[in-house]
PDB file of N, CA and C in Angstrom:
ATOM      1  N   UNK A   1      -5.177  -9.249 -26.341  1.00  0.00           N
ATOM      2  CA  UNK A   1      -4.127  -8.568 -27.071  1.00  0.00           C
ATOM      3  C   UNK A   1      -3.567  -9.421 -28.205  1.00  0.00           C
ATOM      4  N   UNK A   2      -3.983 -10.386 -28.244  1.00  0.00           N
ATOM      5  CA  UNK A   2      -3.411 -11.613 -29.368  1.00  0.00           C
ATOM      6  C   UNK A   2      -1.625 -11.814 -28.757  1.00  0.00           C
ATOM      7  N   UNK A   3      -1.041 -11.273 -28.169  1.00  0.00           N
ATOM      8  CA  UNK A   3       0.103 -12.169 -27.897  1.00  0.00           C
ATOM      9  C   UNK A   3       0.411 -13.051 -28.086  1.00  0.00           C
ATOM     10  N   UNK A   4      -0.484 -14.061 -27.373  1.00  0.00           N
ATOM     11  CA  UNK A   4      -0.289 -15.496 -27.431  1.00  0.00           C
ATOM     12  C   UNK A   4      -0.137 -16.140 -28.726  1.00  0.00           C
ATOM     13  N   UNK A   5      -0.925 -15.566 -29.800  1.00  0.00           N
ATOM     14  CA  UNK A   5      -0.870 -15.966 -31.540  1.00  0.00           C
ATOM     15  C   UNK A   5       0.623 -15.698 -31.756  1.00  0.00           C
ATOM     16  N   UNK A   6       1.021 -14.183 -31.439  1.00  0.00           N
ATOM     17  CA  UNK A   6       2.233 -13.546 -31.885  1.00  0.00           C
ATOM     18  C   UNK A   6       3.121 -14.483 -31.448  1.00  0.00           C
ATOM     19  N   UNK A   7       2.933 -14.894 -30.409  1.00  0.00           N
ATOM     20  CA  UNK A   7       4.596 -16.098 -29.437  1.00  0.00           C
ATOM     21  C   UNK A   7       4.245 -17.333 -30.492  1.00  0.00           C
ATOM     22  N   UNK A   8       2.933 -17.943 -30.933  1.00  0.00           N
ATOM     23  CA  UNK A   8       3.208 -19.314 -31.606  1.00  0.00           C
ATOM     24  C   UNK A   8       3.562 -18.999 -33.055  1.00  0.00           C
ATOM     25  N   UNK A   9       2.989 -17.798 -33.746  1.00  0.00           N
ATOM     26  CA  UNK A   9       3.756 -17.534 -35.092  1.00  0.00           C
ATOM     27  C   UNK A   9       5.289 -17.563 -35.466  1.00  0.00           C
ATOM     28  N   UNK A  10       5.680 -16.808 -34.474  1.00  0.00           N
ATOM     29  CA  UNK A  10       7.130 -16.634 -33.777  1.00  0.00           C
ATOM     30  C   UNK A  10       7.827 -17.885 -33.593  1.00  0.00           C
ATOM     31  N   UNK A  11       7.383 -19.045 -32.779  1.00  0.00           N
ATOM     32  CA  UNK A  11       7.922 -20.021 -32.572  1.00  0.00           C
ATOM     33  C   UNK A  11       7.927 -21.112 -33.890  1.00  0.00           C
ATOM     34  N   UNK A  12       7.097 -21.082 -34.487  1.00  0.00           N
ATOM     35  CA  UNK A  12       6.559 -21.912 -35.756  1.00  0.00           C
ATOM     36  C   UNK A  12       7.095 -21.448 -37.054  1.00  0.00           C
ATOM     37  N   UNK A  13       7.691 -20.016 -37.177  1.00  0.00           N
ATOM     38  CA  UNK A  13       8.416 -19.345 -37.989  1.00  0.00           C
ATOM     39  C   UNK A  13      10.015 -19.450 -37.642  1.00  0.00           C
ATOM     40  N   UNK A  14      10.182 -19.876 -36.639  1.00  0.00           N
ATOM     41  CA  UNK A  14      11.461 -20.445 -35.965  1.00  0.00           C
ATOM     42  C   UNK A  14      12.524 -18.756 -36.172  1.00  0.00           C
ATOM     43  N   UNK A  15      12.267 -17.713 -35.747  1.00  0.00           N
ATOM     44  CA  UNK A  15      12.022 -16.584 -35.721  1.00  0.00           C
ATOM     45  C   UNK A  15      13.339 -15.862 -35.085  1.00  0.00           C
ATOM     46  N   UNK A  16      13.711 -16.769 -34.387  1.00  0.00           N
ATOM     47  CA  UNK A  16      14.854 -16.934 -33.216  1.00  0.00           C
ATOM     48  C   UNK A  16      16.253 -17.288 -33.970  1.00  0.00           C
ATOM     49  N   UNK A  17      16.038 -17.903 -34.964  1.00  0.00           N
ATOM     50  CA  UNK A  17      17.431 -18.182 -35.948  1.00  0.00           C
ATOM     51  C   UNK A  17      17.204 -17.424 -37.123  1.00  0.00           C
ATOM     52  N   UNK A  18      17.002 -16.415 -37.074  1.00  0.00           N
ATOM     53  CA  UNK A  18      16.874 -15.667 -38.194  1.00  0.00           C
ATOM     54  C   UNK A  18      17.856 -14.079 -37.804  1.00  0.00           C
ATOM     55  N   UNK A  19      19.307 -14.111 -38.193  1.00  0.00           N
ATOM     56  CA  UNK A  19      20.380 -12.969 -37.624  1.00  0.00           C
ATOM     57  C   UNK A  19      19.602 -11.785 -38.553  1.00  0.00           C
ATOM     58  N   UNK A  20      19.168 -11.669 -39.414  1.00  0.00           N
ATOM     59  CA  UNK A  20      19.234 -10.118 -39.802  1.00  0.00           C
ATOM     60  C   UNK A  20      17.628 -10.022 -40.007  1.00  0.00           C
ATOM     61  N   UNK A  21      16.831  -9.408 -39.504  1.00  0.00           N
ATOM     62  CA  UNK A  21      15.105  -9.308 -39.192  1.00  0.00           C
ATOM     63  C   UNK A  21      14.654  -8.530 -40.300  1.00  0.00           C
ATOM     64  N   UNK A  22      15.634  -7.739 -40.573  1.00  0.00           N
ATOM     65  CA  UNK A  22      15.582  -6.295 -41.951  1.00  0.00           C
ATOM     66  C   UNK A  22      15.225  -7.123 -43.260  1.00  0.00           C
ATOM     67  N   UNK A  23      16.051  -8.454 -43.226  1.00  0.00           N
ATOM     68  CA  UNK A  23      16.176  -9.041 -44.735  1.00  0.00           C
ATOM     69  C   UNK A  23      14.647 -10.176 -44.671  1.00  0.00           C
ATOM     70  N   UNK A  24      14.016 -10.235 -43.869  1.00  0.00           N
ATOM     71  CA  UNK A  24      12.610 -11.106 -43.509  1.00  0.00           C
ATOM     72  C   UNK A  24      11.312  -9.846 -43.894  1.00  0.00           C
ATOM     73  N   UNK A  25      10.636 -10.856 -44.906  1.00  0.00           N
ATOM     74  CA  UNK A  25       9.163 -10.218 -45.181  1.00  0.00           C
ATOM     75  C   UNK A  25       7.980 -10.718 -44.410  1.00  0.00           C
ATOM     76  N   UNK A  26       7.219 -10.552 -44.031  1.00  0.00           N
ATOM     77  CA  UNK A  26       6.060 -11.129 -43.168  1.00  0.00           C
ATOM     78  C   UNK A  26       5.504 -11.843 -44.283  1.00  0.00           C
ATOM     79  N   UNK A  27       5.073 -13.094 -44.355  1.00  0.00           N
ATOM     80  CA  UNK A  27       3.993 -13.352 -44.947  1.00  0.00           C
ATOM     81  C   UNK A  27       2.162 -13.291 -44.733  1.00  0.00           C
ATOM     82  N   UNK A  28       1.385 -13.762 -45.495  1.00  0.00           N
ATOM     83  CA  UNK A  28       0.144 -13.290 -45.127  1.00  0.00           C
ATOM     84  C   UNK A  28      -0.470 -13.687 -43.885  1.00  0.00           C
ATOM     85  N   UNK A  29      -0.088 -14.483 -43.404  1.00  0.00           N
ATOM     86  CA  UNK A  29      -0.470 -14.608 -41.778  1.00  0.00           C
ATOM     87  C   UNK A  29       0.427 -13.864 -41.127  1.00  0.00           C
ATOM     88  N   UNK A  30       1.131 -13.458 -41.174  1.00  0.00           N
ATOM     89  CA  UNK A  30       2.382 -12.630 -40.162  1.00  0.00           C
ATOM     90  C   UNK A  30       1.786 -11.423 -40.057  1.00  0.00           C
ATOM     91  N   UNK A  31       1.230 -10.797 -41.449  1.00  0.00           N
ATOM     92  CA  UNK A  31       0.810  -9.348 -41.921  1.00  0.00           C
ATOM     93  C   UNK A  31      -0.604  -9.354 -41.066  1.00  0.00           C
ATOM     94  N   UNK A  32      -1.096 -10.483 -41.073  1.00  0.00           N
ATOM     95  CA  UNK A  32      -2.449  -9.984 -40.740  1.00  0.00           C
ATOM     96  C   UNK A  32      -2.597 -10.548 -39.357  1.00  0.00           C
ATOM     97  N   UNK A  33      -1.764 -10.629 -38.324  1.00  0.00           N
ATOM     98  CA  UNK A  33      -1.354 -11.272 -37.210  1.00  0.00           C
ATOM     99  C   UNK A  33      -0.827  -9.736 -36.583  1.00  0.00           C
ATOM    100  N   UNK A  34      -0.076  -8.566 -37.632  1.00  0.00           N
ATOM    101  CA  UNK A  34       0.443  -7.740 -37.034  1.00  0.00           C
ATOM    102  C   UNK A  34      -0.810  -6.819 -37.386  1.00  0.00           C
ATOM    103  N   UNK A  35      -1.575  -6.924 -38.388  1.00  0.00           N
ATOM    104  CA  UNK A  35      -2.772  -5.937 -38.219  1.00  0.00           C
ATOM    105  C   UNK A  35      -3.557  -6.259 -36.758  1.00  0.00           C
ATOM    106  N   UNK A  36      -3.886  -7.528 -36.173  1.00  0.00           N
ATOM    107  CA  UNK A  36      -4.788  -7.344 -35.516  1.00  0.00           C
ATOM    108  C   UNK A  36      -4.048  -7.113 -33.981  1.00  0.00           C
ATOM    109  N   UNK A  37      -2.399  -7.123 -33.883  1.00  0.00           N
ATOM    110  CA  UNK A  37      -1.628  -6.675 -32.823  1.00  0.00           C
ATOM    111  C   UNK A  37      -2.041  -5.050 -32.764  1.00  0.00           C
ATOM    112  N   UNK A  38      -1.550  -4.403 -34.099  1.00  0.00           N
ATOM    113  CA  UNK A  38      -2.288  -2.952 -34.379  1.00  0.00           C
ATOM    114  C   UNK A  38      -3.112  -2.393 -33.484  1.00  0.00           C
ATOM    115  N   UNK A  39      -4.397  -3.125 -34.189  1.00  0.00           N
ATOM    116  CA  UNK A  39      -5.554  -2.800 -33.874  1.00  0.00           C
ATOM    117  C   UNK A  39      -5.851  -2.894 -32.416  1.00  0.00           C
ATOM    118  N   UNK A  40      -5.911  -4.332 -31.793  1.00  0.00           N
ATOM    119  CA  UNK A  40      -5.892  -4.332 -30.160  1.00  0.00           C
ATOM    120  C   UNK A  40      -4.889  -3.655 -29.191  1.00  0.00           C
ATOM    121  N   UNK A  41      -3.752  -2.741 -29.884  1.00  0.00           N
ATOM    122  CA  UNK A  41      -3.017  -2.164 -29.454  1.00  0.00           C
ATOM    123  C   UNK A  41      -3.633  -0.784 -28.809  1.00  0.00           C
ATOM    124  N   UNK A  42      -4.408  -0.288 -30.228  1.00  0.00           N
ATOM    125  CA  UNK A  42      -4.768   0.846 -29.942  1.00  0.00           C
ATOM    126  C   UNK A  42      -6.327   1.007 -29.169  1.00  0.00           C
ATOM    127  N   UNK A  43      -6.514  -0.412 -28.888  1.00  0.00           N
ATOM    128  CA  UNK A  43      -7.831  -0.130 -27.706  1.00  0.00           C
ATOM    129  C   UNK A  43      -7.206   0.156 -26.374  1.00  0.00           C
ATOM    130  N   UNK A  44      -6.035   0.578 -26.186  1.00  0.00           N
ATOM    131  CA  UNK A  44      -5.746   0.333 -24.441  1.00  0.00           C
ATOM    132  C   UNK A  44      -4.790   1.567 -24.588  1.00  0.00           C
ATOM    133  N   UNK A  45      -5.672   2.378 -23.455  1.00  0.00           N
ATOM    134  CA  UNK A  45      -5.677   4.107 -23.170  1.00  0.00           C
ATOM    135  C   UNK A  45      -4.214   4.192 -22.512  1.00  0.00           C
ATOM    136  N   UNK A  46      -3.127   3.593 -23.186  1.00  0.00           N
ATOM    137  CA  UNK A  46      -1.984   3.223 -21.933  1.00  0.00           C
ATOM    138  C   UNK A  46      -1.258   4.641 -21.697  1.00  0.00           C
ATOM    139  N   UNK A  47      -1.527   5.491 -22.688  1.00  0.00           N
ATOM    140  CA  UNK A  47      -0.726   6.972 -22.540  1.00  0.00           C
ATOM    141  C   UNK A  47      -1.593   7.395 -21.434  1.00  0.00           C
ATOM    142  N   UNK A  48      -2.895   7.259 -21.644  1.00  0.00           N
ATOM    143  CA  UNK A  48      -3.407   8.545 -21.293  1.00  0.00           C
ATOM    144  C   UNK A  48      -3.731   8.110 -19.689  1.00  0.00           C
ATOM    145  N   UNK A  49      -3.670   6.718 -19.090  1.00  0.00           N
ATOM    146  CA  UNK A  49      -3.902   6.382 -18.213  1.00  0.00           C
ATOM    147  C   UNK A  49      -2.197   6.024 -17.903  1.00  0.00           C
ATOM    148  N   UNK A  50      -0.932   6.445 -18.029  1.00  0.00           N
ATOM    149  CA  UNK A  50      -0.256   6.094 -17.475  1.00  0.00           C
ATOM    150  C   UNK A  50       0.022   8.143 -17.283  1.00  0.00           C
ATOM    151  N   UNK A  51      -0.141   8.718 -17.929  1.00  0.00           N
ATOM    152  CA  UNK A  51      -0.443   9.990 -17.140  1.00  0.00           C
ATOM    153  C   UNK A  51      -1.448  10.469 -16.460  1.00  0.00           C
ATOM    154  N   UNK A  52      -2.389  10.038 -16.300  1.00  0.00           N
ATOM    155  CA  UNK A  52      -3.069  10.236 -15.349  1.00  0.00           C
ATOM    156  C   UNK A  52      -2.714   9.463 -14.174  1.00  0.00           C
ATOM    157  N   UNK A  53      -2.234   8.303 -14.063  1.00  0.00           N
ATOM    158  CA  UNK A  53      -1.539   7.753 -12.901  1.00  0.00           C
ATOM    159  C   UNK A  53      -0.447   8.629 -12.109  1.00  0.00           C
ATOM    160  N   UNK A  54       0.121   9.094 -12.823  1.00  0.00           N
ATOM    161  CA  UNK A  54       1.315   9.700 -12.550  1.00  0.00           C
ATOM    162  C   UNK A  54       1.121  11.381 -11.989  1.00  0.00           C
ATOM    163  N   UNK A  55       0.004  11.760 -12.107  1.00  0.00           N
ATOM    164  CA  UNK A  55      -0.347  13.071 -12.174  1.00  0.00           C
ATOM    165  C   UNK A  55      -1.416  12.979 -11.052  1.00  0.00           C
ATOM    166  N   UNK A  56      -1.543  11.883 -10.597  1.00  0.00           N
ATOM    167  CA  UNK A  56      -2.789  11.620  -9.586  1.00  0.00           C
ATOM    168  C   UNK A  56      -2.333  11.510  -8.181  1.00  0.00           C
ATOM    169  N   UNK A  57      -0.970  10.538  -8.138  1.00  0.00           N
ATOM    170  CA  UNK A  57      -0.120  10.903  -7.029  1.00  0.00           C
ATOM    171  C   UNK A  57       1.385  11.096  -6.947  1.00  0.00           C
ATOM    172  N   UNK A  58       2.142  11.676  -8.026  1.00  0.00           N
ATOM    173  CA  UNK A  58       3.517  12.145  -8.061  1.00  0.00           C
ATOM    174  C   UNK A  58       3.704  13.340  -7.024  1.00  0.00           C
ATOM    175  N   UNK A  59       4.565  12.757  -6.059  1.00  0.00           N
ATOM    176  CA  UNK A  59       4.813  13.773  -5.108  1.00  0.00           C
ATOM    177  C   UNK A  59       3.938  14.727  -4.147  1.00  0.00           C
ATOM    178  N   UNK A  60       2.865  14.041  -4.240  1.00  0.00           N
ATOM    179  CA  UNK A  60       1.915  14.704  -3.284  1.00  0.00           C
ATOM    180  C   UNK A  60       1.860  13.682  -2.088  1.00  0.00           C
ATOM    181  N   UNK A  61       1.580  14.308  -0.925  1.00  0.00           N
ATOM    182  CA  UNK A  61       2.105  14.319   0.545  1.00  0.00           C
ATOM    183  C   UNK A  61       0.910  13.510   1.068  1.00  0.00           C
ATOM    184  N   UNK A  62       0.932  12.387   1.556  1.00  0.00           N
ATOM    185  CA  UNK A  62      -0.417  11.393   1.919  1.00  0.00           C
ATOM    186  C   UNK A  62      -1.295  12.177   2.675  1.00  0.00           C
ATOM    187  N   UNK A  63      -1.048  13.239   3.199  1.00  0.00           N
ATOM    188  CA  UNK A  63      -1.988  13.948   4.022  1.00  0.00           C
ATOM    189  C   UNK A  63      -2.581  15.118   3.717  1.00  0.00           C
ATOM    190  N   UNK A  64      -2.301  15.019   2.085  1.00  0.00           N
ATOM    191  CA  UNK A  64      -2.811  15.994   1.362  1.00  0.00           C
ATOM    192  C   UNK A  64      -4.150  15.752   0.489  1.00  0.00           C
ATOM    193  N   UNK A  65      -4.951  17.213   0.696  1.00  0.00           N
ATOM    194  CA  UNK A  65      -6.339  16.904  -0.063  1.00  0.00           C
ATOM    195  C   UNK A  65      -6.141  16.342  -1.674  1.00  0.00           C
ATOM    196  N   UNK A  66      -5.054  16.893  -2.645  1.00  0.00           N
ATOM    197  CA  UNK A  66      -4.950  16.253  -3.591  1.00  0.00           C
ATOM    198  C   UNK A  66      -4.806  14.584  -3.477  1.00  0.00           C
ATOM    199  N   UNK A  67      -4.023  14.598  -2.158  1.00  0.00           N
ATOM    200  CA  UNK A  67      -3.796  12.856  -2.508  1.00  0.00           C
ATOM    201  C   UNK A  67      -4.750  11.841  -1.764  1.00  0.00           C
ATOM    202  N   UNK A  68      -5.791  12.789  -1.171  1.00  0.00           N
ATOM    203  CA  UNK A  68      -7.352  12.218  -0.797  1.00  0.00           C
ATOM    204  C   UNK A  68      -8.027  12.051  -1.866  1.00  0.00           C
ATOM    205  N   UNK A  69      -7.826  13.124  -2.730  1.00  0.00           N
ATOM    206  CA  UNK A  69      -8.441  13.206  -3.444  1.00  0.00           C
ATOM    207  C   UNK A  69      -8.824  12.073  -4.949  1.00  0.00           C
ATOM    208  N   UNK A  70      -7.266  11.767  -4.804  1.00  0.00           N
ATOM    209  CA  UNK A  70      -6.750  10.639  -6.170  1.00  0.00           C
ATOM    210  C   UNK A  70      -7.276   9.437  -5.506  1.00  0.00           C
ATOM    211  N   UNK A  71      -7.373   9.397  -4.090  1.00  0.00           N
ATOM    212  CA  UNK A  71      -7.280   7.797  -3.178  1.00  0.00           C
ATOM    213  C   UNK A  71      -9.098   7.535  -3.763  1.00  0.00           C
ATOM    214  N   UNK A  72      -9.731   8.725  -3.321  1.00  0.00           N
ATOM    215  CA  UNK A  72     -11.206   8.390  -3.757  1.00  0.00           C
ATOM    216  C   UNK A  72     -11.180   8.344  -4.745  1.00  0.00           C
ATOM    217  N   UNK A  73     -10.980   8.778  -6.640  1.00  0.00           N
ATOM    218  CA  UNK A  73     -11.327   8.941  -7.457  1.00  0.00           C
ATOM    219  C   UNK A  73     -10.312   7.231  -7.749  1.00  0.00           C
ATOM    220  N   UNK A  74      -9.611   6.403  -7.535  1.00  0.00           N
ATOM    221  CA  UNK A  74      -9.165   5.302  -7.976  1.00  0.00           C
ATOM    222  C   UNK A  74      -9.911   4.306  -6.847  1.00  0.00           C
ATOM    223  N   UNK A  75     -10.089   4.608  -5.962  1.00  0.00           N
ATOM    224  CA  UNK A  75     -10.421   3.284  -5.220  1.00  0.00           C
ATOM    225  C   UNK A  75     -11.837   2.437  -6.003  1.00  0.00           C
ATOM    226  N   UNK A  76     -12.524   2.983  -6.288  1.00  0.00           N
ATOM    227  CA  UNK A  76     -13.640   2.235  -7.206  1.00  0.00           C
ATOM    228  C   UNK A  76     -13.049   1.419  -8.713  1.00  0.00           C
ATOM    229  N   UNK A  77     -12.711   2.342  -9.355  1.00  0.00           N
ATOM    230  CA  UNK A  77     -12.023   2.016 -10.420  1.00  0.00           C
ATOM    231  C   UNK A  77     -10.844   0.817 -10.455  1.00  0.00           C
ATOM    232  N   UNK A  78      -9.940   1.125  -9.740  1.00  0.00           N
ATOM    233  CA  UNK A  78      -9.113   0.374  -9.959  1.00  0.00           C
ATOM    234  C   UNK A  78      -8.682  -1.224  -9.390  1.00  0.00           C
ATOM    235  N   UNK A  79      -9.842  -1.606  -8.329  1.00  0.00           N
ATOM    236  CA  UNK A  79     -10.561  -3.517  -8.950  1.00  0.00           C
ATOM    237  C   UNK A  79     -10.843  -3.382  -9.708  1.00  0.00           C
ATOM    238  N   UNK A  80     -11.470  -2.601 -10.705  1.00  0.00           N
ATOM    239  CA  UNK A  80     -11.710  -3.719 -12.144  1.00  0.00           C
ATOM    240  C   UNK A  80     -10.467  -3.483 -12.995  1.00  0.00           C
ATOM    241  N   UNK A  81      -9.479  -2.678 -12.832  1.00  0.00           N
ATOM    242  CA  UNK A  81      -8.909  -2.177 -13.822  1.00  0.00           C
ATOM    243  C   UNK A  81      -7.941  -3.513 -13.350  1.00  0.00           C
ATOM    244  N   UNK A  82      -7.326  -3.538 -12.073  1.00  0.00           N
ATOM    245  CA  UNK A  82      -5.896  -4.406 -11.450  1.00  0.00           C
ATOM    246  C   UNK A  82      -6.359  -5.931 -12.340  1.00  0.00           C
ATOM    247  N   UNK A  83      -7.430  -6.509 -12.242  1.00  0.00           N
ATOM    248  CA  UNK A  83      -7.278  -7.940 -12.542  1.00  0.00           C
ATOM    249  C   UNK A  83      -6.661  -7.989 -14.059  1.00  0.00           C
ATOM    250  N   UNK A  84      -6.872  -7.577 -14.970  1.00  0.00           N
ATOM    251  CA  UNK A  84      -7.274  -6.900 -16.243  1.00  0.00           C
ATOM    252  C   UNK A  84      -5.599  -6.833 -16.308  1.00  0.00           C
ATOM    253  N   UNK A  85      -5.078  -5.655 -15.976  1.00  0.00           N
ATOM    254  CA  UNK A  85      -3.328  -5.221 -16.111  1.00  0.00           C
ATOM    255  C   UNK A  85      -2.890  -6.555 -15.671  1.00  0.00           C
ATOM    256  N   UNK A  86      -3.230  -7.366 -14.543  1.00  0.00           N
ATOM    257  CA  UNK A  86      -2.167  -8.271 -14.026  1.00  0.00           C
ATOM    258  C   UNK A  86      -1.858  -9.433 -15.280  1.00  0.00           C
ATOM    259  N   UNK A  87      -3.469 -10.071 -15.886  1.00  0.00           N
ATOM    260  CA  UNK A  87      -3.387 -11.075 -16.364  1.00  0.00           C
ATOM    261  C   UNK A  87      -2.762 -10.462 -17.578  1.00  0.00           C
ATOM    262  N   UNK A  88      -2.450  -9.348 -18.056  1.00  0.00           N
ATOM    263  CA  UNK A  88      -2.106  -8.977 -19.263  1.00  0.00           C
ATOM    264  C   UNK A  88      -0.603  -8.872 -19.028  1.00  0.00           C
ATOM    265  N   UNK A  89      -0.001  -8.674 -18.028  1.00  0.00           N
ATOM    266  CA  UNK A  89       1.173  -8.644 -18.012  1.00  0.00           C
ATOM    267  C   UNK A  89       1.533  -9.753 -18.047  1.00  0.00           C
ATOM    268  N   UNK A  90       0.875 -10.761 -16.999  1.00  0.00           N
ATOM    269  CA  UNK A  90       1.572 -12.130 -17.110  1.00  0.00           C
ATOM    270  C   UNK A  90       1.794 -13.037 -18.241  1.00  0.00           C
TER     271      UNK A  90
END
């Protein structure tokens, strides 16, 4: 996700003492630091897989065929997906 670039630009731009953010222009590493935030932003399905999460088991009853149903269609999938979300959150 480039984060990690974004936190040392940030820190090295001393980013943190700067009161009004409106009156700051990016310069050409900033600009092209936020293009490639952009860009790796929009590789990760987070809408469409945070509704489908939500639509897979919201309120359905553990002893229900829908929520058999979600248990099989994620149990494969989601080891590869968990390592992936964790280290990205952290």
């Amino acid at each position: 996700m480039a984060l990690d670039k974004a936190q040392d630009y940030l820190v090295r731009k001393r980013i943190h003492q700067v009161q009004d953010w409106g009156s700051v222009e990016l310069d050409a590493e900033g600009q092209e630091l936020q293009a490639l935030l952009e860009e790796r932003q929009t590789c990760l399905p987070l809408r469409a897989t945070k509704s489908f999460l939500t639509y897979s088991v919201e309120k359905l009853d553990k002893k229900s065929a829908s929520y058999q149903a979600s248990c099989s269609l994620w149990q494969d999938g989601l080891p590869l997906i968990l390592p992936d979300l964790l280290q990205f959150l952290r």
